[in-house]
C-alpha atoms as a PDB file:
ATOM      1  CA  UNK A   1     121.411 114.751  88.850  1.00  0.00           C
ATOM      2  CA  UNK A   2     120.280 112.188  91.382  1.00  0.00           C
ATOM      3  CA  UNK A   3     116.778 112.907  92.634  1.00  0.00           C
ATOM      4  CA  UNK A   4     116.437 113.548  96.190  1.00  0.00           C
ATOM      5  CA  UNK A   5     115.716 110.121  98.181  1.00  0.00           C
ATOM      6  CA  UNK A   6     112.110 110.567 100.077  1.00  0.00           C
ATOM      7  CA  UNK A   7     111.476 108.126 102.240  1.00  0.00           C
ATOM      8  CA  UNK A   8     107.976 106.806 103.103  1.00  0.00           C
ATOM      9  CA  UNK A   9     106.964 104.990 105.941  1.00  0.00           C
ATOM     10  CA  UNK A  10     103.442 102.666 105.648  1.00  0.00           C
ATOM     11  CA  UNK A  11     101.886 100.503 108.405  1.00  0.00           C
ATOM     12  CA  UNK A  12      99.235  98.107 107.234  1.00  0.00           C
ATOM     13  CA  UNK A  13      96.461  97.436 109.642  1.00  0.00           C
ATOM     14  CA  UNK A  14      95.860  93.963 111.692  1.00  0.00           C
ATOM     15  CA  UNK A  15      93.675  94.512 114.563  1.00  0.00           C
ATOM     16  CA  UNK A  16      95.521  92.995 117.786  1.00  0.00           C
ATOM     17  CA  UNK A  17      98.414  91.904 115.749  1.00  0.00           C
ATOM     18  CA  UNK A  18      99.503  95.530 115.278  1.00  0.00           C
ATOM     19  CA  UNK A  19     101.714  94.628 118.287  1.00  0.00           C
ATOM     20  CA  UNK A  20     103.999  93.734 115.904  1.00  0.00           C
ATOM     21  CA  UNK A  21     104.504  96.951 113.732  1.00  0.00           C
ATOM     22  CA  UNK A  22     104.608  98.779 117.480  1.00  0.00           C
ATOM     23  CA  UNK A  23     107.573  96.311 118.594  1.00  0.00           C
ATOM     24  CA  UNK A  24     109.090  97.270 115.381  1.00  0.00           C
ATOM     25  CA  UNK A  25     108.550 101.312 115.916  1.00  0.00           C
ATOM     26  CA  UNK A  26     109.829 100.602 119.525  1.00  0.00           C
ATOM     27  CA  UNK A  27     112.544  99.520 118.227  1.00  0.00           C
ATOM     28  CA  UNK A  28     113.023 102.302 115.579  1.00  0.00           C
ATOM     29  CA  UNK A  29     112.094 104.936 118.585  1.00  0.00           C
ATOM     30  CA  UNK A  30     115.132 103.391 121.211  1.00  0.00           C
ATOM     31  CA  UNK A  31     117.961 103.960 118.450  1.00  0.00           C
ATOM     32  CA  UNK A  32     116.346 107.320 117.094  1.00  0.00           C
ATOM     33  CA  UNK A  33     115.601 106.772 113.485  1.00  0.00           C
ATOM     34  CA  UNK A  34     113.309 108.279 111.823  1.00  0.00           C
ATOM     35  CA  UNK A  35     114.310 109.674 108.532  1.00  0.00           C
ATOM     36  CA  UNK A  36     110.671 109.897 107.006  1.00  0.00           C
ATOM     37  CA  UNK A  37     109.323 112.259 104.577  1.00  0.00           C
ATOM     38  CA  UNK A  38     105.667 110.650 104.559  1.00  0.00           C
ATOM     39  CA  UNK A  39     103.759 108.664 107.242  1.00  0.00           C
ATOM     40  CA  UNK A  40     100.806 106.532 106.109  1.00  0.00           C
ATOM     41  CA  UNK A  41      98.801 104.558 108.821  1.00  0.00           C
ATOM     42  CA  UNK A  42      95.420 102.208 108.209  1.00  0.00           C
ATOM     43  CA  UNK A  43      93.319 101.050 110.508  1.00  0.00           C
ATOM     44  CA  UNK A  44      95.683  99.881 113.912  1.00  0.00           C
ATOM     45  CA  UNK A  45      98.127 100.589 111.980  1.00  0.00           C
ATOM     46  CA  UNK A  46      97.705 104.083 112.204  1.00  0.00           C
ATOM     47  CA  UNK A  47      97.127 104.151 115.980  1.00  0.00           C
ATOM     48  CA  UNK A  48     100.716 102.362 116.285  1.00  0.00           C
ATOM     49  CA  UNK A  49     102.163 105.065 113.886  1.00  0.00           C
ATOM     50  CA  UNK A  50     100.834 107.834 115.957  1.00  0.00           C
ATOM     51  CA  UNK A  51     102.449 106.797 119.337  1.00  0.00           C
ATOM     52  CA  UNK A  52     105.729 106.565 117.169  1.00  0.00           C
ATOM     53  CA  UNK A  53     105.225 109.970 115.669  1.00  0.00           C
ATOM     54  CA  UNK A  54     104.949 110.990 119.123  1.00  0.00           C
ATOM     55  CA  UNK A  55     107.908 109.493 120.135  1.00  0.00           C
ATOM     56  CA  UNK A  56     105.888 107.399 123.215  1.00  0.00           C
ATOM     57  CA  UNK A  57     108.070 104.372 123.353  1.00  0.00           C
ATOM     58  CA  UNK A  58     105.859 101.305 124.814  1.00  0.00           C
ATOM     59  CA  UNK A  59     102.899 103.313 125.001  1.00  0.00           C
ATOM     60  CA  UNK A  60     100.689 101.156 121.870  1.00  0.00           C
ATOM     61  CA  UNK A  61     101.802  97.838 123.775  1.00  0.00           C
ATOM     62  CA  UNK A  62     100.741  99.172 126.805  1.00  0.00           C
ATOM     63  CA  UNK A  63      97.418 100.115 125.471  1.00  0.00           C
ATOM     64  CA  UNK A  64      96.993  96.713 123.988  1.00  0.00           C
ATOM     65  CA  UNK A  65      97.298  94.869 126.692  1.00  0.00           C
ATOM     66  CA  UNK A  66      95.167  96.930 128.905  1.00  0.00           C
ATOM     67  CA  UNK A  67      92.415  96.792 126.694  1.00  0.00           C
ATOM     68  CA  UNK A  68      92.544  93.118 125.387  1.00  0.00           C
ATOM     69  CA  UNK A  69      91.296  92.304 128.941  1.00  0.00           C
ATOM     70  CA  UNK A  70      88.958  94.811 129.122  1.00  0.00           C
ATOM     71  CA  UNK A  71      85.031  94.151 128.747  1.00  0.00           C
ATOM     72  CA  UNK A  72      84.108  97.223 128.116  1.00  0.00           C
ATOM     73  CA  UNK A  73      86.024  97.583 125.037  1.00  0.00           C
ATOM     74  CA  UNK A  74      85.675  93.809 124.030  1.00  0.00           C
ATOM     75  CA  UNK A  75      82.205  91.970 124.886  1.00  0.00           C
ATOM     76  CA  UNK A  76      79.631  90.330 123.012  1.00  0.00           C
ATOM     77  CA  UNK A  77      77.281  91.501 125.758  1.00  0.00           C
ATOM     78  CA  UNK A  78      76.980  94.474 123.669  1.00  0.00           C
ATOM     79  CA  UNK A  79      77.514  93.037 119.790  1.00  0.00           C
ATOM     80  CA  UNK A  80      74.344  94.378 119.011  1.00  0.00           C
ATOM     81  CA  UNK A  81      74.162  97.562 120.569  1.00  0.00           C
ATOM     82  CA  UNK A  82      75.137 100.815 118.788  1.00  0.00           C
ATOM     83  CA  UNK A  83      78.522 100.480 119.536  1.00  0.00           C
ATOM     84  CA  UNK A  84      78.875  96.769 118.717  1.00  0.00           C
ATOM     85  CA  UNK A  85      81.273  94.046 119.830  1.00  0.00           C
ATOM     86  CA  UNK A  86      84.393  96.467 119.771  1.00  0.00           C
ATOM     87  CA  UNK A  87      83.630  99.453 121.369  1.00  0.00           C
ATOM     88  CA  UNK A  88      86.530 102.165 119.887  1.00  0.00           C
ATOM     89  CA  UNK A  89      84.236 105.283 121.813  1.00  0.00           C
ATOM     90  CA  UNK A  90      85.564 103.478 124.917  1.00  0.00           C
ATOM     91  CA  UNK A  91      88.706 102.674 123.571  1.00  0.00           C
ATOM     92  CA  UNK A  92      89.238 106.481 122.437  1.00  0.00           C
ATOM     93  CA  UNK A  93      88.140 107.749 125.851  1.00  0.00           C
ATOM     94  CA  UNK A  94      90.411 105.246 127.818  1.00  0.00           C
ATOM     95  CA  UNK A  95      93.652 105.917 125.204  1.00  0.00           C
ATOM     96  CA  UNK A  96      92.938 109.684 126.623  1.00  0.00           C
ATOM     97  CA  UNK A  97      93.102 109.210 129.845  1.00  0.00           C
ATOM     98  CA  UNK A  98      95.583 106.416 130.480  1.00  0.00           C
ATOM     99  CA  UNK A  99      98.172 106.645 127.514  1.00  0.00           C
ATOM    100  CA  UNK A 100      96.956 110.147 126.049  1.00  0.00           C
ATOM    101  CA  UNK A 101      99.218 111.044 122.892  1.00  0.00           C
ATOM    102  CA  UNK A 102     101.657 113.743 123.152  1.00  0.00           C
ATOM    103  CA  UNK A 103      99.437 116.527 121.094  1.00  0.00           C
ATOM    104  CA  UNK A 104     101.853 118.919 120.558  1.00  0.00           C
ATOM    105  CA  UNK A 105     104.191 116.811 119.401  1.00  0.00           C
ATOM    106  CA  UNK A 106     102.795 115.185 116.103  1.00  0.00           C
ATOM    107  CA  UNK A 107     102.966 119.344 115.505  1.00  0.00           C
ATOM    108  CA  UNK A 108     106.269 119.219 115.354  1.00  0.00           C
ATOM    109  CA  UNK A 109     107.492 115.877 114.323  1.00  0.00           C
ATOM    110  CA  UNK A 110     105.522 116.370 111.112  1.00  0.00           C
ATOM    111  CA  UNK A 111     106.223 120.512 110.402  1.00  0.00           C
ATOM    112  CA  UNK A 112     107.029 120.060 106.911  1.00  0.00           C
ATOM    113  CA  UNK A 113     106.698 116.309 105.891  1.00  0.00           C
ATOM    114  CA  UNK A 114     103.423 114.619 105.017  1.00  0.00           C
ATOM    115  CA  UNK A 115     101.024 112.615 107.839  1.00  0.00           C
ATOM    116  CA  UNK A 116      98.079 110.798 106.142  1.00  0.00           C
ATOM    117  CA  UNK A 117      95.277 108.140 107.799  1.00  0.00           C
ATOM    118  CA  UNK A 118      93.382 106.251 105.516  1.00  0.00           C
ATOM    119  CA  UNK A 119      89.710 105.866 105.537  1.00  0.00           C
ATOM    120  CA  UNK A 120      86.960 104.629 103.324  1.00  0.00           C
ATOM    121  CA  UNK A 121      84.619 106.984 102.514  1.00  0.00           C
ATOM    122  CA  UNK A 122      80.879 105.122 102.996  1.00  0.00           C
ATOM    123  CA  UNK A 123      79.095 107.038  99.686  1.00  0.00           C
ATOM    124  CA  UNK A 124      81.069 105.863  96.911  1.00  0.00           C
ATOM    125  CA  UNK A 125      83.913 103.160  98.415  1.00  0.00           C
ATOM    126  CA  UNK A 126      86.909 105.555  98.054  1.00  0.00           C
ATOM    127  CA  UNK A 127      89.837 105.790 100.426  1.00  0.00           C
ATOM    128  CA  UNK A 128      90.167 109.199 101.804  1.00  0.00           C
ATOM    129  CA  UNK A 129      93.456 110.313 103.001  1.00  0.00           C
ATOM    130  CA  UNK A 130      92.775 112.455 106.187  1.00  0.00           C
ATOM    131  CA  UNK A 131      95.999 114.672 107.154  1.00  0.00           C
ATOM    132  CA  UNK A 132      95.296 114.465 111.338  1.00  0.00           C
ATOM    133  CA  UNK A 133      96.546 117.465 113.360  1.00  0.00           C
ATOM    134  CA  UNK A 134      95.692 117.976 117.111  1.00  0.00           C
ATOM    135  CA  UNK A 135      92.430 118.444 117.354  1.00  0.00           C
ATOM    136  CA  UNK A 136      91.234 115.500 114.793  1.00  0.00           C
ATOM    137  CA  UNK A 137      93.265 112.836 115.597  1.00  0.00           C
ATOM    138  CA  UNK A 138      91.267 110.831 117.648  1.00  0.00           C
ATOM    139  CA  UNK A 139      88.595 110.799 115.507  1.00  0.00           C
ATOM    140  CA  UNK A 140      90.759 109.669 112.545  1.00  0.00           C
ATOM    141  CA  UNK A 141      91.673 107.084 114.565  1.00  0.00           C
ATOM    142  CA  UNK A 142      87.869 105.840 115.182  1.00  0.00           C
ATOM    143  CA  UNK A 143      87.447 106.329 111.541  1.00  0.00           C
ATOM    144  CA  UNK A 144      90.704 104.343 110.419  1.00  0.00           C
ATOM    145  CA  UNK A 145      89.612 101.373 112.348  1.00  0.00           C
ATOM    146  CA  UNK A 146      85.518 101.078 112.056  1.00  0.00           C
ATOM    147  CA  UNK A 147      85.077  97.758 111.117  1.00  0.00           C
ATOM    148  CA  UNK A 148      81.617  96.418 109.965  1.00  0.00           C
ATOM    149  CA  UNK A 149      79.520  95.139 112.560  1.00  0.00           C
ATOM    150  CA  UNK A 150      82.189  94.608 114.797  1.00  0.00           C
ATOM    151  CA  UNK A 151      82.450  98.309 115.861  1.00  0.00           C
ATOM    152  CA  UNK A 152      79.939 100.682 115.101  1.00  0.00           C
ATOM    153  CA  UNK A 153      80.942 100.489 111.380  1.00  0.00           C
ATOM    154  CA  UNK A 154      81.492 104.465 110.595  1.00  0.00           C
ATOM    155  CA  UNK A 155      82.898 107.687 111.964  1.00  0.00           C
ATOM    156  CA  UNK A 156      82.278 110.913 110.543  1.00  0.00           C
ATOM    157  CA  UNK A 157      85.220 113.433 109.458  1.00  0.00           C
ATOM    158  CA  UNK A 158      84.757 116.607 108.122  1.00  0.00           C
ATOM    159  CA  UNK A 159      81.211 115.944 107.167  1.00  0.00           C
ATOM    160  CA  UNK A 160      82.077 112.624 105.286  1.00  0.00           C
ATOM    161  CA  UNK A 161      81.079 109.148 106.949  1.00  0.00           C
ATOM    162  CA  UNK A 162      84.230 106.418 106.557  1.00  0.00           C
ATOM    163  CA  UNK A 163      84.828 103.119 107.584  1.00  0.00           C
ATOM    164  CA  UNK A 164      88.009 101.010 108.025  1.00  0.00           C
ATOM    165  CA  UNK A 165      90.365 101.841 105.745  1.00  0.00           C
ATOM    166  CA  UNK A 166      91.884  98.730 105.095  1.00  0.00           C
ATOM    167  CA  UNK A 167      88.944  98.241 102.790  1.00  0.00           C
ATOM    168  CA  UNK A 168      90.463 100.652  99.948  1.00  0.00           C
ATOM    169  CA  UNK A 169      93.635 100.691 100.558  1.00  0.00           C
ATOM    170  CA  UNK A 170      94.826  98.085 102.977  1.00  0.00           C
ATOM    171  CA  UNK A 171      98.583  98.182 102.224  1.00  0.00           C
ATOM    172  CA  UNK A 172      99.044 101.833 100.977  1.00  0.00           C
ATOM    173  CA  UNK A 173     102.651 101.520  98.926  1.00  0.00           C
ATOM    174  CA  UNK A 174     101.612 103.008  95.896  1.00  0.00           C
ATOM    175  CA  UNK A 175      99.957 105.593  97.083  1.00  0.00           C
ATOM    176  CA  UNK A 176     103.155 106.670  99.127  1.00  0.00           C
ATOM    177  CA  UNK A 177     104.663 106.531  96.042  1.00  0.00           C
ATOM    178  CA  UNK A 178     101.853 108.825  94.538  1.00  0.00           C
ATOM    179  CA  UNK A 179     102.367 111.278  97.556  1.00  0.00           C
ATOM    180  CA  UNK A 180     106.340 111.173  96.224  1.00  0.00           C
ATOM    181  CA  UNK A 181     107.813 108.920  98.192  1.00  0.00           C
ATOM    182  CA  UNK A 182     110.400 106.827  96.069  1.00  0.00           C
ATOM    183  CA  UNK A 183     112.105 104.527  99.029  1.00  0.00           C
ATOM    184  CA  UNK A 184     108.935 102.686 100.908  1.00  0.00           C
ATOM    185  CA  UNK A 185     109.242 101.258 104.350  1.00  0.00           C
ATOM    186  CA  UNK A 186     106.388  98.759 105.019  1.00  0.00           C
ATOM    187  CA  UNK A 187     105.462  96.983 108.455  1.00  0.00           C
ATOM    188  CA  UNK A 188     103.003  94.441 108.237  1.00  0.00           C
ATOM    189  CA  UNK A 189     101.919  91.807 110.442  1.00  0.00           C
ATOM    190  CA  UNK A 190     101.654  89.170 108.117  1.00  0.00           C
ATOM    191  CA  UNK A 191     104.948  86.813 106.572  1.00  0.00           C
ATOM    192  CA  UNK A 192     106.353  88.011 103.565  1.00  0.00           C
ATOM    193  CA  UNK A 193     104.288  87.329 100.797  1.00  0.00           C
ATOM    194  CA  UNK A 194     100.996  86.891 102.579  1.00  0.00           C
ATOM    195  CA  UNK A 195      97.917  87.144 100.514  1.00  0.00           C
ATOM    196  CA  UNK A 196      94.509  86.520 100.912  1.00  0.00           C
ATOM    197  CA  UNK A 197      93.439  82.682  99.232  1.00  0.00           C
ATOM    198  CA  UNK A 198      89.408  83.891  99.462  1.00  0.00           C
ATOM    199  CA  UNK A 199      86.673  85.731 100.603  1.00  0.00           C
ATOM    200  CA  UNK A 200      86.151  86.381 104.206  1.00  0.00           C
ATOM    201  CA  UNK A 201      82.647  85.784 106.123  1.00  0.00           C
ATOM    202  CA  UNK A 202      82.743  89.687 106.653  1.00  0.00           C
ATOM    203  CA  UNK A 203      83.614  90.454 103.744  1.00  0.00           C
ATOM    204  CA  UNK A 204      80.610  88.379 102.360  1.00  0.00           C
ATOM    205  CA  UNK A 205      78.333  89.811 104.823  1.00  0.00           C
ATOM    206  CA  UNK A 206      79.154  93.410 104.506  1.00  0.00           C
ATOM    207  CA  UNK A 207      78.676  93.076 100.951  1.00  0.00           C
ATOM    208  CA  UNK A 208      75.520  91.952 100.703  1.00  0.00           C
ATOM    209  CA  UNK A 209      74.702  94.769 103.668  1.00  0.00           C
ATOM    210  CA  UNK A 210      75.773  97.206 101.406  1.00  0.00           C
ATOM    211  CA  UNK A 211      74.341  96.204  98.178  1.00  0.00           C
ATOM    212  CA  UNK A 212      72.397  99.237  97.683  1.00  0.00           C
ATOM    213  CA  UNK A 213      75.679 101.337  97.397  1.00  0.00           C
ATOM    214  CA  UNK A 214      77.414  99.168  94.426  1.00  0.00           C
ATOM    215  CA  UNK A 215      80.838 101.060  95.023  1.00  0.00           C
ATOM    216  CA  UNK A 216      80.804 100.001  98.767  1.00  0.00           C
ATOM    217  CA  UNK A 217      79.699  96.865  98.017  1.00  0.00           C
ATOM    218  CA  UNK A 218      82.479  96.061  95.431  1.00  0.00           C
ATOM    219  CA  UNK A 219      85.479  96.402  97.866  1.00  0.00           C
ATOM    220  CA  UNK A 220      84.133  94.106 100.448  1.00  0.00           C
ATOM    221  CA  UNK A 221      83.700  91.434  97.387  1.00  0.00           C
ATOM    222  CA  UNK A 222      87.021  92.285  96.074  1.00  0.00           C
ATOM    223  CA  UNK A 223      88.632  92.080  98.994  1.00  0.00           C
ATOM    224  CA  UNK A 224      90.905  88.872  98.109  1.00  0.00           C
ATOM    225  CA  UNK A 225      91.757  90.590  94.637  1.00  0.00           C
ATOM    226  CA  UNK A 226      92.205  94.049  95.936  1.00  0.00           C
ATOM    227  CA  UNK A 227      94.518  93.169  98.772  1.00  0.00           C
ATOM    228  CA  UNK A 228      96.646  90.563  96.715  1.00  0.00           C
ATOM    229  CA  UNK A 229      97.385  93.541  93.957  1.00  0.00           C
ATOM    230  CA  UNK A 230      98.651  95.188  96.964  1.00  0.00           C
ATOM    231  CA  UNK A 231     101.002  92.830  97.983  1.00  0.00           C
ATOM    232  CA  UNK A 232     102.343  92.200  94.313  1.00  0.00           C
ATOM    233  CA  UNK A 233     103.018  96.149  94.171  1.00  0.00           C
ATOM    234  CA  UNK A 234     105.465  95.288  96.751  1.00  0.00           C
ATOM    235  CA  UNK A 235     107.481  92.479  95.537  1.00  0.00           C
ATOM    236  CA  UNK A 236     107.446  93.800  91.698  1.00  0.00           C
ATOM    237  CA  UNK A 237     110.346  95.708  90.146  1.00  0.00           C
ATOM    238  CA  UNK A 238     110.127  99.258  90.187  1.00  0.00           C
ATOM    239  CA  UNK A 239     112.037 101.617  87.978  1.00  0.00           C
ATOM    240  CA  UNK A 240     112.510 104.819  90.715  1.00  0.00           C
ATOM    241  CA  UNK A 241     111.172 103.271  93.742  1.00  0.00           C
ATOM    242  CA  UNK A 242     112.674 101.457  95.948  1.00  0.00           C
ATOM    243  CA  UNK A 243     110.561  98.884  98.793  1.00  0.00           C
ATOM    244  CA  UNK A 244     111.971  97.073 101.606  1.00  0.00           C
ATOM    245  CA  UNK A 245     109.268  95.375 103.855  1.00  0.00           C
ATOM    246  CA  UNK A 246     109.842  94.245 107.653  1.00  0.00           C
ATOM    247  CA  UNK A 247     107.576  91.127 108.595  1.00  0.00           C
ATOM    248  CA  UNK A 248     107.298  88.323 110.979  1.00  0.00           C
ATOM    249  CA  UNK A 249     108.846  85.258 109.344  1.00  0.00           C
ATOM    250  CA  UNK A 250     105.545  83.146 110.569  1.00  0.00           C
ATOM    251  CA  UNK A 251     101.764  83.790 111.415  1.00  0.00           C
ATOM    252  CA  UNK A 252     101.729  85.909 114.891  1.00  0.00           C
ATOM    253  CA  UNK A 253      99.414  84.310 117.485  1.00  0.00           C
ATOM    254  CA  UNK A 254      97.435  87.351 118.215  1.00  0.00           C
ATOM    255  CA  UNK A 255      93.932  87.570 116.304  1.00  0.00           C
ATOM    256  CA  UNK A 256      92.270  90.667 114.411  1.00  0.00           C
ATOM    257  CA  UNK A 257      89.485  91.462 117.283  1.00  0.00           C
ATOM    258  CA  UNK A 258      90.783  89.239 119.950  1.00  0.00           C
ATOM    259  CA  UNK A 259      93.787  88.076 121.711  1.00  0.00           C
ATOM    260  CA  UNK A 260      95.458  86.684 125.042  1.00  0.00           C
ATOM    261  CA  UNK A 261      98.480  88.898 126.831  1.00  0.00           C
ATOM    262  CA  UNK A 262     100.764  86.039 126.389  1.00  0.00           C
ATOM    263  CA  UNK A 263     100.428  86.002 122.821  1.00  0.00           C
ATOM    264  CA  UNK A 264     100.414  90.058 122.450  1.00  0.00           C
ATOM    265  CA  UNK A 265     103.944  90.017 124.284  1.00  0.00           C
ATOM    266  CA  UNK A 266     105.295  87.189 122.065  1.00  0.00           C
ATOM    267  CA  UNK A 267     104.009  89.145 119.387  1.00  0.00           C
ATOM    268  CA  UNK A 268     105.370  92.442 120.299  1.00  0.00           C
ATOM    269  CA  UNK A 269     108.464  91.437 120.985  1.00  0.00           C
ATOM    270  CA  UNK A 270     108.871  89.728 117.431  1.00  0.00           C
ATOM    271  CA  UNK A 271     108.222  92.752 116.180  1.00  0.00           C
ATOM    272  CA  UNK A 272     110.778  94.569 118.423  1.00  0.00           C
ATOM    273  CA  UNK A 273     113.594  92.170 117.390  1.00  0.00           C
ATOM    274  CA  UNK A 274     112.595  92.203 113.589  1.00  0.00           C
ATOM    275  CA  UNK A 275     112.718  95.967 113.996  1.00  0.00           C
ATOM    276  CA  UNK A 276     116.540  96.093 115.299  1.00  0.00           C
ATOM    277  CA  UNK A 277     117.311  93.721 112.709  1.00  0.00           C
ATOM    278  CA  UNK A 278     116.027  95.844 109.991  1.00  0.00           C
ATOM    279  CA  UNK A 279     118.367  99.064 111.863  1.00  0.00           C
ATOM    280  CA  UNK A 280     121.528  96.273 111.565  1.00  0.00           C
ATOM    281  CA  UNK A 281     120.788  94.888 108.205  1.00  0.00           C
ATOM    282  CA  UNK A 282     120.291  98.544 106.593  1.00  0.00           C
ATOM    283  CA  UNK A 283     120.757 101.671 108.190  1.00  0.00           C
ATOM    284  CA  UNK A 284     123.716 101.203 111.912  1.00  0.00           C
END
């Protein structure tokens, strides 16, 4: 007997750049498809995923753009205060009161299937898979996207202090397939293939900063290895699981923790026509 397809959708992080994986979800939300089983966000990646869950068509762009102006959220006046250079208690306060999600409805649009945000637990380097509901959302959200010392680098959840999650699990594939997923849908913001060719100056930093907790420590200095197993996991042969990946076919303009409008709308709609070529190509 043929085992019952369950279908997985994963959204890899990117900072600004997750324009692109909410151009694709616009474009997913205007001709009604969603036929997931599993939802798996990390880091801006999960915020996207939300307003798509939600069904709020536009409403990530929108954000984006407001806040990529916006010195409050962005400013290196206040890199060193508690907050640091990216402030996400602002940018949670302003997402509430200018493009609030639809509460009630990631109730219902995930009765029965399976909503996880990643996170990296601070004590021993782990990823954590928090399931959201209405009341914890937002913070998952902080939690998802703490970067080091450009935010204020943790969020608690349910007593446990996390970080970014991209840091554990930056592409999470195989663990959709873990959760029992075996078709994988995967929006990242990178061009097919993509992999990191070294160590980043964060990455560097942070893991000397966090020396004295070994496990922490280790997935900032793996980071290039880590990530690049991730990306093979996509592209290898799988007996029972099938992975089809949407990307932009060259670097997107935007940056991780800074951006222009210009280049988020070029961005965004990239990932809006990539997304309604994907529908074409394998599902209308």
């Amino acid at each position: 007997m043929k085992k019952k397809e369950k279908i997985a959708l994963v959204i890899e992080g990117g900072g600004f750049k997750s324009v692109f994986s909410a151009g694709v979800l616009d474009a997913f939300l205007m001709n009604k498809f969603n036929p997931f089983d599993i939802y798996i966000g990390v880091s801006s990646g999960a915020m996207s995923l939300t307003y798509y869950i939600t069904g709020q068509y536009k409403s990530y762009f929108s954000l984006s753009k407001e806040v990529s102006v916006n010195e409050e959220f962005l400013s290196y006046k206040h890199a060193f205060s508690e907050q640091g250079y990216m402030d996400l208690k602002f940018l949670t306060e302003y997402a509430k009161k200018n493009k609030p999600l639809e509460l009630q409805n990631i109730k219902d649009s995930t009765e029965n299937k399976q909503f996880y945000i990643v996170g990296t637990n601070l004590d021993n380097g782990e990823a954590v898979y928090l399931e959201p509901n209405k009341k914890t959302i937002y913070r998952c959200l902080r939690a998802t996207s703490s970067l080091p010392f450009f935010t204020k680098g943790k969020c608690k959840v349910n007593g446990v202090n996390l970080m970014d999650g991209a840091w554990s699990d930056a592409i999470p594939a195989k663990s959709a397939s873990d959760f029992g997923a075996n078709k994988i849908i995967v929006i990242r913001p990178h061009p097919l293939g993509y992999k990191l060719d070294g160590l980043s100056y964060l990455s560097l930093l942070a893991g000397y900063w966090w020396k004295s907790k070994p496990h922490v420590s280790d997935n900032f200095f793996k980071e290039k290895n880590n990530y690049n197993e991730a990306v093979d996991f996509l592209t290898k042969k799988h007996k029972n699981i099938k992975i089809l990946q949407i990307c932009p076919d060259n670097l997107l303009k935007s940056g991780v923790v800074g951006t222009s409008k210009e280049d988020l709308i070029r961005d965004y709609h990239c990932g809006f026509k990539k997304g309604i070529d994907f529908l074409n190509t394998n599902f209308l």
